[in-house]
Protein backbone atom coordinates (compact mmCIF):
# COMPACT_ATOMS: atom_id res chain seq x y z
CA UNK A 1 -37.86 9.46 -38.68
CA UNK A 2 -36.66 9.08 -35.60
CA UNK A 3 -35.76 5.73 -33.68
CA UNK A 4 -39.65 5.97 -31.36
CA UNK A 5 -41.32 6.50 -34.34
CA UNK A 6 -39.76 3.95 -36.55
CA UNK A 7 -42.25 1.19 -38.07
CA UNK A 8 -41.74 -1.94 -36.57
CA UNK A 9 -40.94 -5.24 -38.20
CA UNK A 10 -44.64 -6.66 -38.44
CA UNK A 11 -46.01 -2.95 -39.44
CA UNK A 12 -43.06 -2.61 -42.53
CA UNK A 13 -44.25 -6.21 -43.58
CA UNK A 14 -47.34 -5.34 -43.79
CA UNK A 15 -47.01 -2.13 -45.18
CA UNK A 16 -44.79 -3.83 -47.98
CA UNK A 17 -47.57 -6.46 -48.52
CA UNK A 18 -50.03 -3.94 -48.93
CA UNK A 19 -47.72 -1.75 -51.48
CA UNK A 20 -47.82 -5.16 -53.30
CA UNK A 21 -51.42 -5.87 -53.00
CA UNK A 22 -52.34 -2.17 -54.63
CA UNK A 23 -49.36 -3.01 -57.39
CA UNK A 24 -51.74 -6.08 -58.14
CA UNK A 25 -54.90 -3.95 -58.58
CA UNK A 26 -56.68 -5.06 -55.71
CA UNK A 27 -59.03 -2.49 -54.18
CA UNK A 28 -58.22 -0.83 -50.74
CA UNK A 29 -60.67 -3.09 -49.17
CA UNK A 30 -58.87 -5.88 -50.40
CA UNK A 31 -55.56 -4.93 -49.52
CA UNK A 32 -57.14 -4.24 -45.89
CA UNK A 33 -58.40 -7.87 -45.14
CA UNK A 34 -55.53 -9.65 -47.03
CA UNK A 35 -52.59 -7.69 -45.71
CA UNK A 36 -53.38 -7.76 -42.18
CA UNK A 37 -53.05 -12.24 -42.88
CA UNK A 38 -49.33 -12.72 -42.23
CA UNK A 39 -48.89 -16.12 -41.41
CA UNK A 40 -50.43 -19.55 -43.10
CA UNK A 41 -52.37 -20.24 -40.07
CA UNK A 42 -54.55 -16.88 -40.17
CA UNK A 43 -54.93 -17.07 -44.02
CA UNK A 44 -56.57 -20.43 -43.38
CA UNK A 45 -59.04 -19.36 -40.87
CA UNK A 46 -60.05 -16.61 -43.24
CA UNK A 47 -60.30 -18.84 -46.23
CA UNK A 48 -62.47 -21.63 -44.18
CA UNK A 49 -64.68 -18.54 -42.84
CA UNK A 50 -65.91 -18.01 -46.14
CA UNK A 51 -69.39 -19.32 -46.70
CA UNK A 52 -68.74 -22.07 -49.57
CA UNK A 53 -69.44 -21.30 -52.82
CA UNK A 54 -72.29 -24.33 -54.26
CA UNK A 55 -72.40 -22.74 -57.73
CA UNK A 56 -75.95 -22.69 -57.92
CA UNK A 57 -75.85 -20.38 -60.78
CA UNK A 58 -73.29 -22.11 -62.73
CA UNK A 59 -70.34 -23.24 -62.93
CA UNK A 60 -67.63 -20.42 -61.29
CA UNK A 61 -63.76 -19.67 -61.01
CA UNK A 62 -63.60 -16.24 -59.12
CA UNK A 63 -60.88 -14.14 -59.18
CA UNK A 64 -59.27 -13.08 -55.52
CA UNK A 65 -61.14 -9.75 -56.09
CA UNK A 66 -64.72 -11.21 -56.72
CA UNK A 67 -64.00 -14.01 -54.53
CA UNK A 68 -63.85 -11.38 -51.63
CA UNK A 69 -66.69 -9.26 -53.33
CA UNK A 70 -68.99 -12.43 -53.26
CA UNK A 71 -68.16 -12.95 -50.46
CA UNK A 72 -67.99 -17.42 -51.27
CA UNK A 73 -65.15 -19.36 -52.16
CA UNK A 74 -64.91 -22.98 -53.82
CA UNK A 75 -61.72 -25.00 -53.26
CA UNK A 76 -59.89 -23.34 -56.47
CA UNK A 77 -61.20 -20.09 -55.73
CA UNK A 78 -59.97 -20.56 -52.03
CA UNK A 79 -56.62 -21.29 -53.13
CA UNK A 80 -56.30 -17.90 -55.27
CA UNK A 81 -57.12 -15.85 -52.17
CA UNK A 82 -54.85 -17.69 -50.16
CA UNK A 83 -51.91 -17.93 -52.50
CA UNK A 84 -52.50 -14.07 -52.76
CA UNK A 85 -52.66 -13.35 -49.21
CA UNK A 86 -49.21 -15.56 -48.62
CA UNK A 87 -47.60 -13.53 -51.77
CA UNK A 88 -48.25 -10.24 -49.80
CA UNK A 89 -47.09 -11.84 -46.54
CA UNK A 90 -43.63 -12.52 -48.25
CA UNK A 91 -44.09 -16.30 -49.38
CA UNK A 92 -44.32 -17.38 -52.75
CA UNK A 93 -47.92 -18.10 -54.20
CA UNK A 94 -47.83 -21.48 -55.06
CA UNK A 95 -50.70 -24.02 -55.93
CA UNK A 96 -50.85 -27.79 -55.98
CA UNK A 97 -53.60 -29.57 -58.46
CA UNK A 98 -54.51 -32.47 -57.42
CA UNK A 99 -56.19 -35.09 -60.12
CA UNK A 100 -58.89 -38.04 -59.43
CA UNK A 101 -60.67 -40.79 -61.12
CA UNK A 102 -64.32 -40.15 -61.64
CA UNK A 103 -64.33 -37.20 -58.92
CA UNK A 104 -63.28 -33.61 -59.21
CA UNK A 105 -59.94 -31.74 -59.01
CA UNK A 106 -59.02 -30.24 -55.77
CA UNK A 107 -56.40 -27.20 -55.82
CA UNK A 108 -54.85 -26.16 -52.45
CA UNK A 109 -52.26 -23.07 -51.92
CA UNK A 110 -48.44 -24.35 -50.78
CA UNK A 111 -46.34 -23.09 -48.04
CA UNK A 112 -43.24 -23.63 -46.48
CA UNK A 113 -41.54 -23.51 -43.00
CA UNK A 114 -38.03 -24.15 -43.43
CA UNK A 115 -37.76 -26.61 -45.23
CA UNK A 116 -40.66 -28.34 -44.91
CA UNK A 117 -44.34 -28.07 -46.80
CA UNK A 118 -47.76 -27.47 -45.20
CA UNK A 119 -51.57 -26.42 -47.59
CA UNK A 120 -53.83 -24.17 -46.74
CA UNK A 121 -56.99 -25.54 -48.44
CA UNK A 122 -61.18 -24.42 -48.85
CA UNK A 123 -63.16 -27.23 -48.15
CA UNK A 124 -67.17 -28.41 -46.81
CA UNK A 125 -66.20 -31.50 -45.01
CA UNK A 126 -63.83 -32.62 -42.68
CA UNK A 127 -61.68 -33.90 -45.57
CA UNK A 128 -58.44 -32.38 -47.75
CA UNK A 129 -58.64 -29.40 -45.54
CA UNK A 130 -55.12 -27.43 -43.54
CA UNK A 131 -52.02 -29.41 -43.60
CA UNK A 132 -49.31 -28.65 -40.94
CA UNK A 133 -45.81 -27.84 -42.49
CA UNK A 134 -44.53 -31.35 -41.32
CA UNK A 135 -43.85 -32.90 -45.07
CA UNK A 136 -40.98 -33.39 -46.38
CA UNK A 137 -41.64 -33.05 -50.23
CA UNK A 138 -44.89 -31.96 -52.52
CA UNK A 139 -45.16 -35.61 -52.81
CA UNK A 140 -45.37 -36.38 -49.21
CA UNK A 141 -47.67 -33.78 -48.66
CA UNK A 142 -49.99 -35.01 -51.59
CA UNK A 143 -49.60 -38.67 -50.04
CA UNK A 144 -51.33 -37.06 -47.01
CA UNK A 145 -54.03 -36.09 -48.59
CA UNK A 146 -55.23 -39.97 -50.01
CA UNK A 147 -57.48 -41.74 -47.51
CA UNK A 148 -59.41 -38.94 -47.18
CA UNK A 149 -59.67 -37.82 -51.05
CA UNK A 150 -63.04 -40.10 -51.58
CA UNK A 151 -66.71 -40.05 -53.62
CA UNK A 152 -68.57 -42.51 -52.15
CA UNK A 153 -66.67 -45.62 -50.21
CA UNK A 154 -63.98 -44.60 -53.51
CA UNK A 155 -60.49 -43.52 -52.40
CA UNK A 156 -60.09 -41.70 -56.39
CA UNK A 157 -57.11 -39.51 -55.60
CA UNK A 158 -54.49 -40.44 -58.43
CA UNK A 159 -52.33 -37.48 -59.23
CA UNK A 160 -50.72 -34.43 -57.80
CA UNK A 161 -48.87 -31.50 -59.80
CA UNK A 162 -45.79 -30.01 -59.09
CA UNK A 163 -45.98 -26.26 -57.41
CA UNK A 164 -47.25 -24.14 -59.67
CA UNK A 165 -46.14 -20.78 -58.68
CA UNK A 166 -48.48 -18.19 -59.86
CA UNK A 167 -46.65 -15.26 -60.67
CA UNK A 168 -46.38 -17.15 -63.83
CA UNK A 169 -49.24 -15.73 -64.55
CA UNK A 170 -50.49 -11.76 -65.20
CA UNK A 171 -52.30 -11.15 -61.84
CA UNK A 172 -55.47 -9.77 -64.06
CA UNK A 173 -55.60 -13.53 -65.10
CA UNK A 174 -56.71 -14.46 -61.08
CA UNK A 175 -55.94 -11.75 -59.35
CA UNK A 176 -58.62 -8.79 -60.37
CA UNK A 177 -59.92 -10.81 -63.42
CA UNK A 178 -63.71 -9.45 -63.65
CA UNK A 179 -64.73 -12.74 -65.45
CA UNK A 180 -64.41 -16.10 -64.81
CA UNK A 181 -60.44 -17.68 -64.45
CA UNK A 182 -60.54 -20.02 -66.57
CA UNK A 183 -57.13 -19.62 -68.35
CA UNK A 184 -55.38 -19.99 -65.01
CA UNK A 185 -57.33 -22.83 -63.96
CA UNK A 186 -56.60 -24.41 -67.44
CA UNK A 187 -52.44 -23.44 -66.56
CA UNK A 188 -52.30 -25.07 -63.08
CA UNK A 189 -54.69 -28.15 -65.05
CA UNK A 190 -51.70 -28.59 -67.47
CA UNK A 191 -48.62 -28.60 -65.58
CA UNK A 192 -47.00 -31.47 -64.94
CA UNK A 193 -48.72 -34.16 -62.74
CA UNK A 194 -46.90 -37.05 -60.91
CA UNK A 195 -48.51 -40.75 -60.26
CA UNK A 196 -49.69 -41.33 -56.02
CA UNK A 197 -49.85 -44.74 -57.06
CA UNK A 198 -49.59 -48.00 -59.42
CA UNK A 199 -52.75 -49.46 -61.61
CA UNK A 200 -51.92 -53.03 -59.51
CA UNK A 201 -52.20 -50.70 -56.26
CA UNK A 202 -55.42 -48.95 -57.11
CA UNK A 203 -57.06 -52.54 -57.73
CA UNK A 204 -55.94 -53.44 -54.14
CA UNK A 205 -57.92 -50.31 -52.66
CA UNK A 206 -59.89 -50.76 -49.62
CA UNK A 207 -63.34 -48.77 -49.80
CA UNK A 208 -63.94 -46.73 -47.49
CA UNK A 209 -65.81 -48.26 -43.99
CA UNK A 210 -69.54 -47.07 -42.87
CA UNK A 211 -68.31 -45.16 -40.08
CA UNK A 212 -65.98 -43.16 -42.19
CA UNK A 213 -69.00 -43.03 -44.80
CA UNK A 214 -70.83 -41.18 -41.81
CA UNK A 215 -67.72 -38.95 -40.56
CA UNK A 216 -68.47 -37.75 -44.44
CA UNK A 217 -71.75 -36.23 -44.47
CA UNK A 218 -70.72 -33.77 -41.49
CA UNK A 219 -70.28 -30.02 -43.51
CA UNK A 220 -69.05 -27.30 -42.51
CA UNK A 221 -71.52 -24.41 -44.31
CA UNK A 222 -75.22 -26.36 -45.17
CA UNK A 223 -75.51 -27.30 -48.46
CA UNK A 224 -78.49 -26.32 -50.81
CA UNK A 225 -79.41 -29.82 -52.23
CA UNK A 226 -78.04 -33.73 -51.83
CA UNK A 227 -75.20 -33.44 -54.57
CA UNK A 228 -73.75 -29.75 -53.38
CA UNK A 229 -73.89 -31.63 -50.44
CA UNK A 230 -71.10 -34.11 -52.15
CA UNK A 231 -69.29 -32.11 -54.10
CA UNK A 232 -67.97 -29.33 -52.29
């Protein structure tokens, strides 16, 4: 090949990230949209563009493949397609489960610049959505995350896992899994989880105030009912 026709740097990235996407089983459609994402910040604009997914059929946990078929993502399955699109672009695909009290999980996908962390993350409201790669440790980006993590006036964020790097896992688990991904879900659930804060701390909690209680109920895709409006 000669020295004009050479790939460049961006095309062989790509071209190894899509290699990498097909060795995963992902269709050629697939490959298409997710290769062509090769940094954090254009994963996360594809992730928020998808139209959330309010489980109005049940509960779901899509694979990246039916994720992208359905064209709807929840925050888990959100994090999957990101973490995949970020393993093809050369980073590792790493998830972060965070844990509250009388509220749901909330997964988002890890990245780093350097040496410092940023999360790209799927969410309806204005809340636990992109971080910058500004944070110092998984902790400190978790920490960032805890005024905002709220049900009500509740701030219920109380635990954050370590990384969980997902090539742990056999990609047909969340990768082309044709059912739901439970079993991964269920892996990330049971890694190891560190305490944001102290039971004397949580009893000193301020609630949340009315105008933040407002800022709340802005969404970014319309919900189908009052609690989907909540939830997601």
């Amino acid at each position: 090949m000669s020295r004009r026709s050479a790939p460049t740097v961006s095309r062989r990235s790509r071209l190894r990230g899509a290699a990498l996407g097909r060795k995963l089983g992902l269709a050629r459609a697939h490959v298409s949209a997710l290769a062509k994402l090769r940094t954090p910040e254009r994963i996360q604009d594809f992730v928020s563009a998808l139209p959330t997914n309010f489980e109005q059929g049940g509960d779901t946990c899509l694979s990246v493949a039916s994720t992208l078929d359905a064209n709807h993502a929840h925050c888990i399955e959100g994090a999957f397609v990101a973490a995949c699109a970020l393993w093809l672009a050369g980073q590792k695909p790493l998830l972060m489960d965070f844990q509250a009290q009388g509220d749901d999980d909330h997964v988002v996908a890890l990245f780093r610049h350097g040496r410092h962390w940023g999360a790209i993350s799927k969410s309806n409201h204005i809340w636990l959505r992109w971080r910058d790669p500004i944070y110092r440790s998984p902790r400190e980006l978790a920490l960032s995350y805890f005024h905002e993590y709220v049900i009500g006036t509740k701030k219920t964020l109380r635990r954050y896992s370590q990384p969980y790097d997902l090539r742990r896992l056999d990609p047909a688990l969340w990768v082309t899994n044709k059912d739901h991904c439970w079993d991964a879900a269920l892996a990330i659930d049971e890694t190891r989880h560190f305490p944001l804060l102290s039971a004397a701390q949580a009893r000193r909690l301020r609630p949340r105030d009315a105008m933040e209680a407002r800022a709340g109920k802005m969404l970014e895709f319309p919900a189908p009912d009052k609690a989907a409006a909540t939830r997601y």
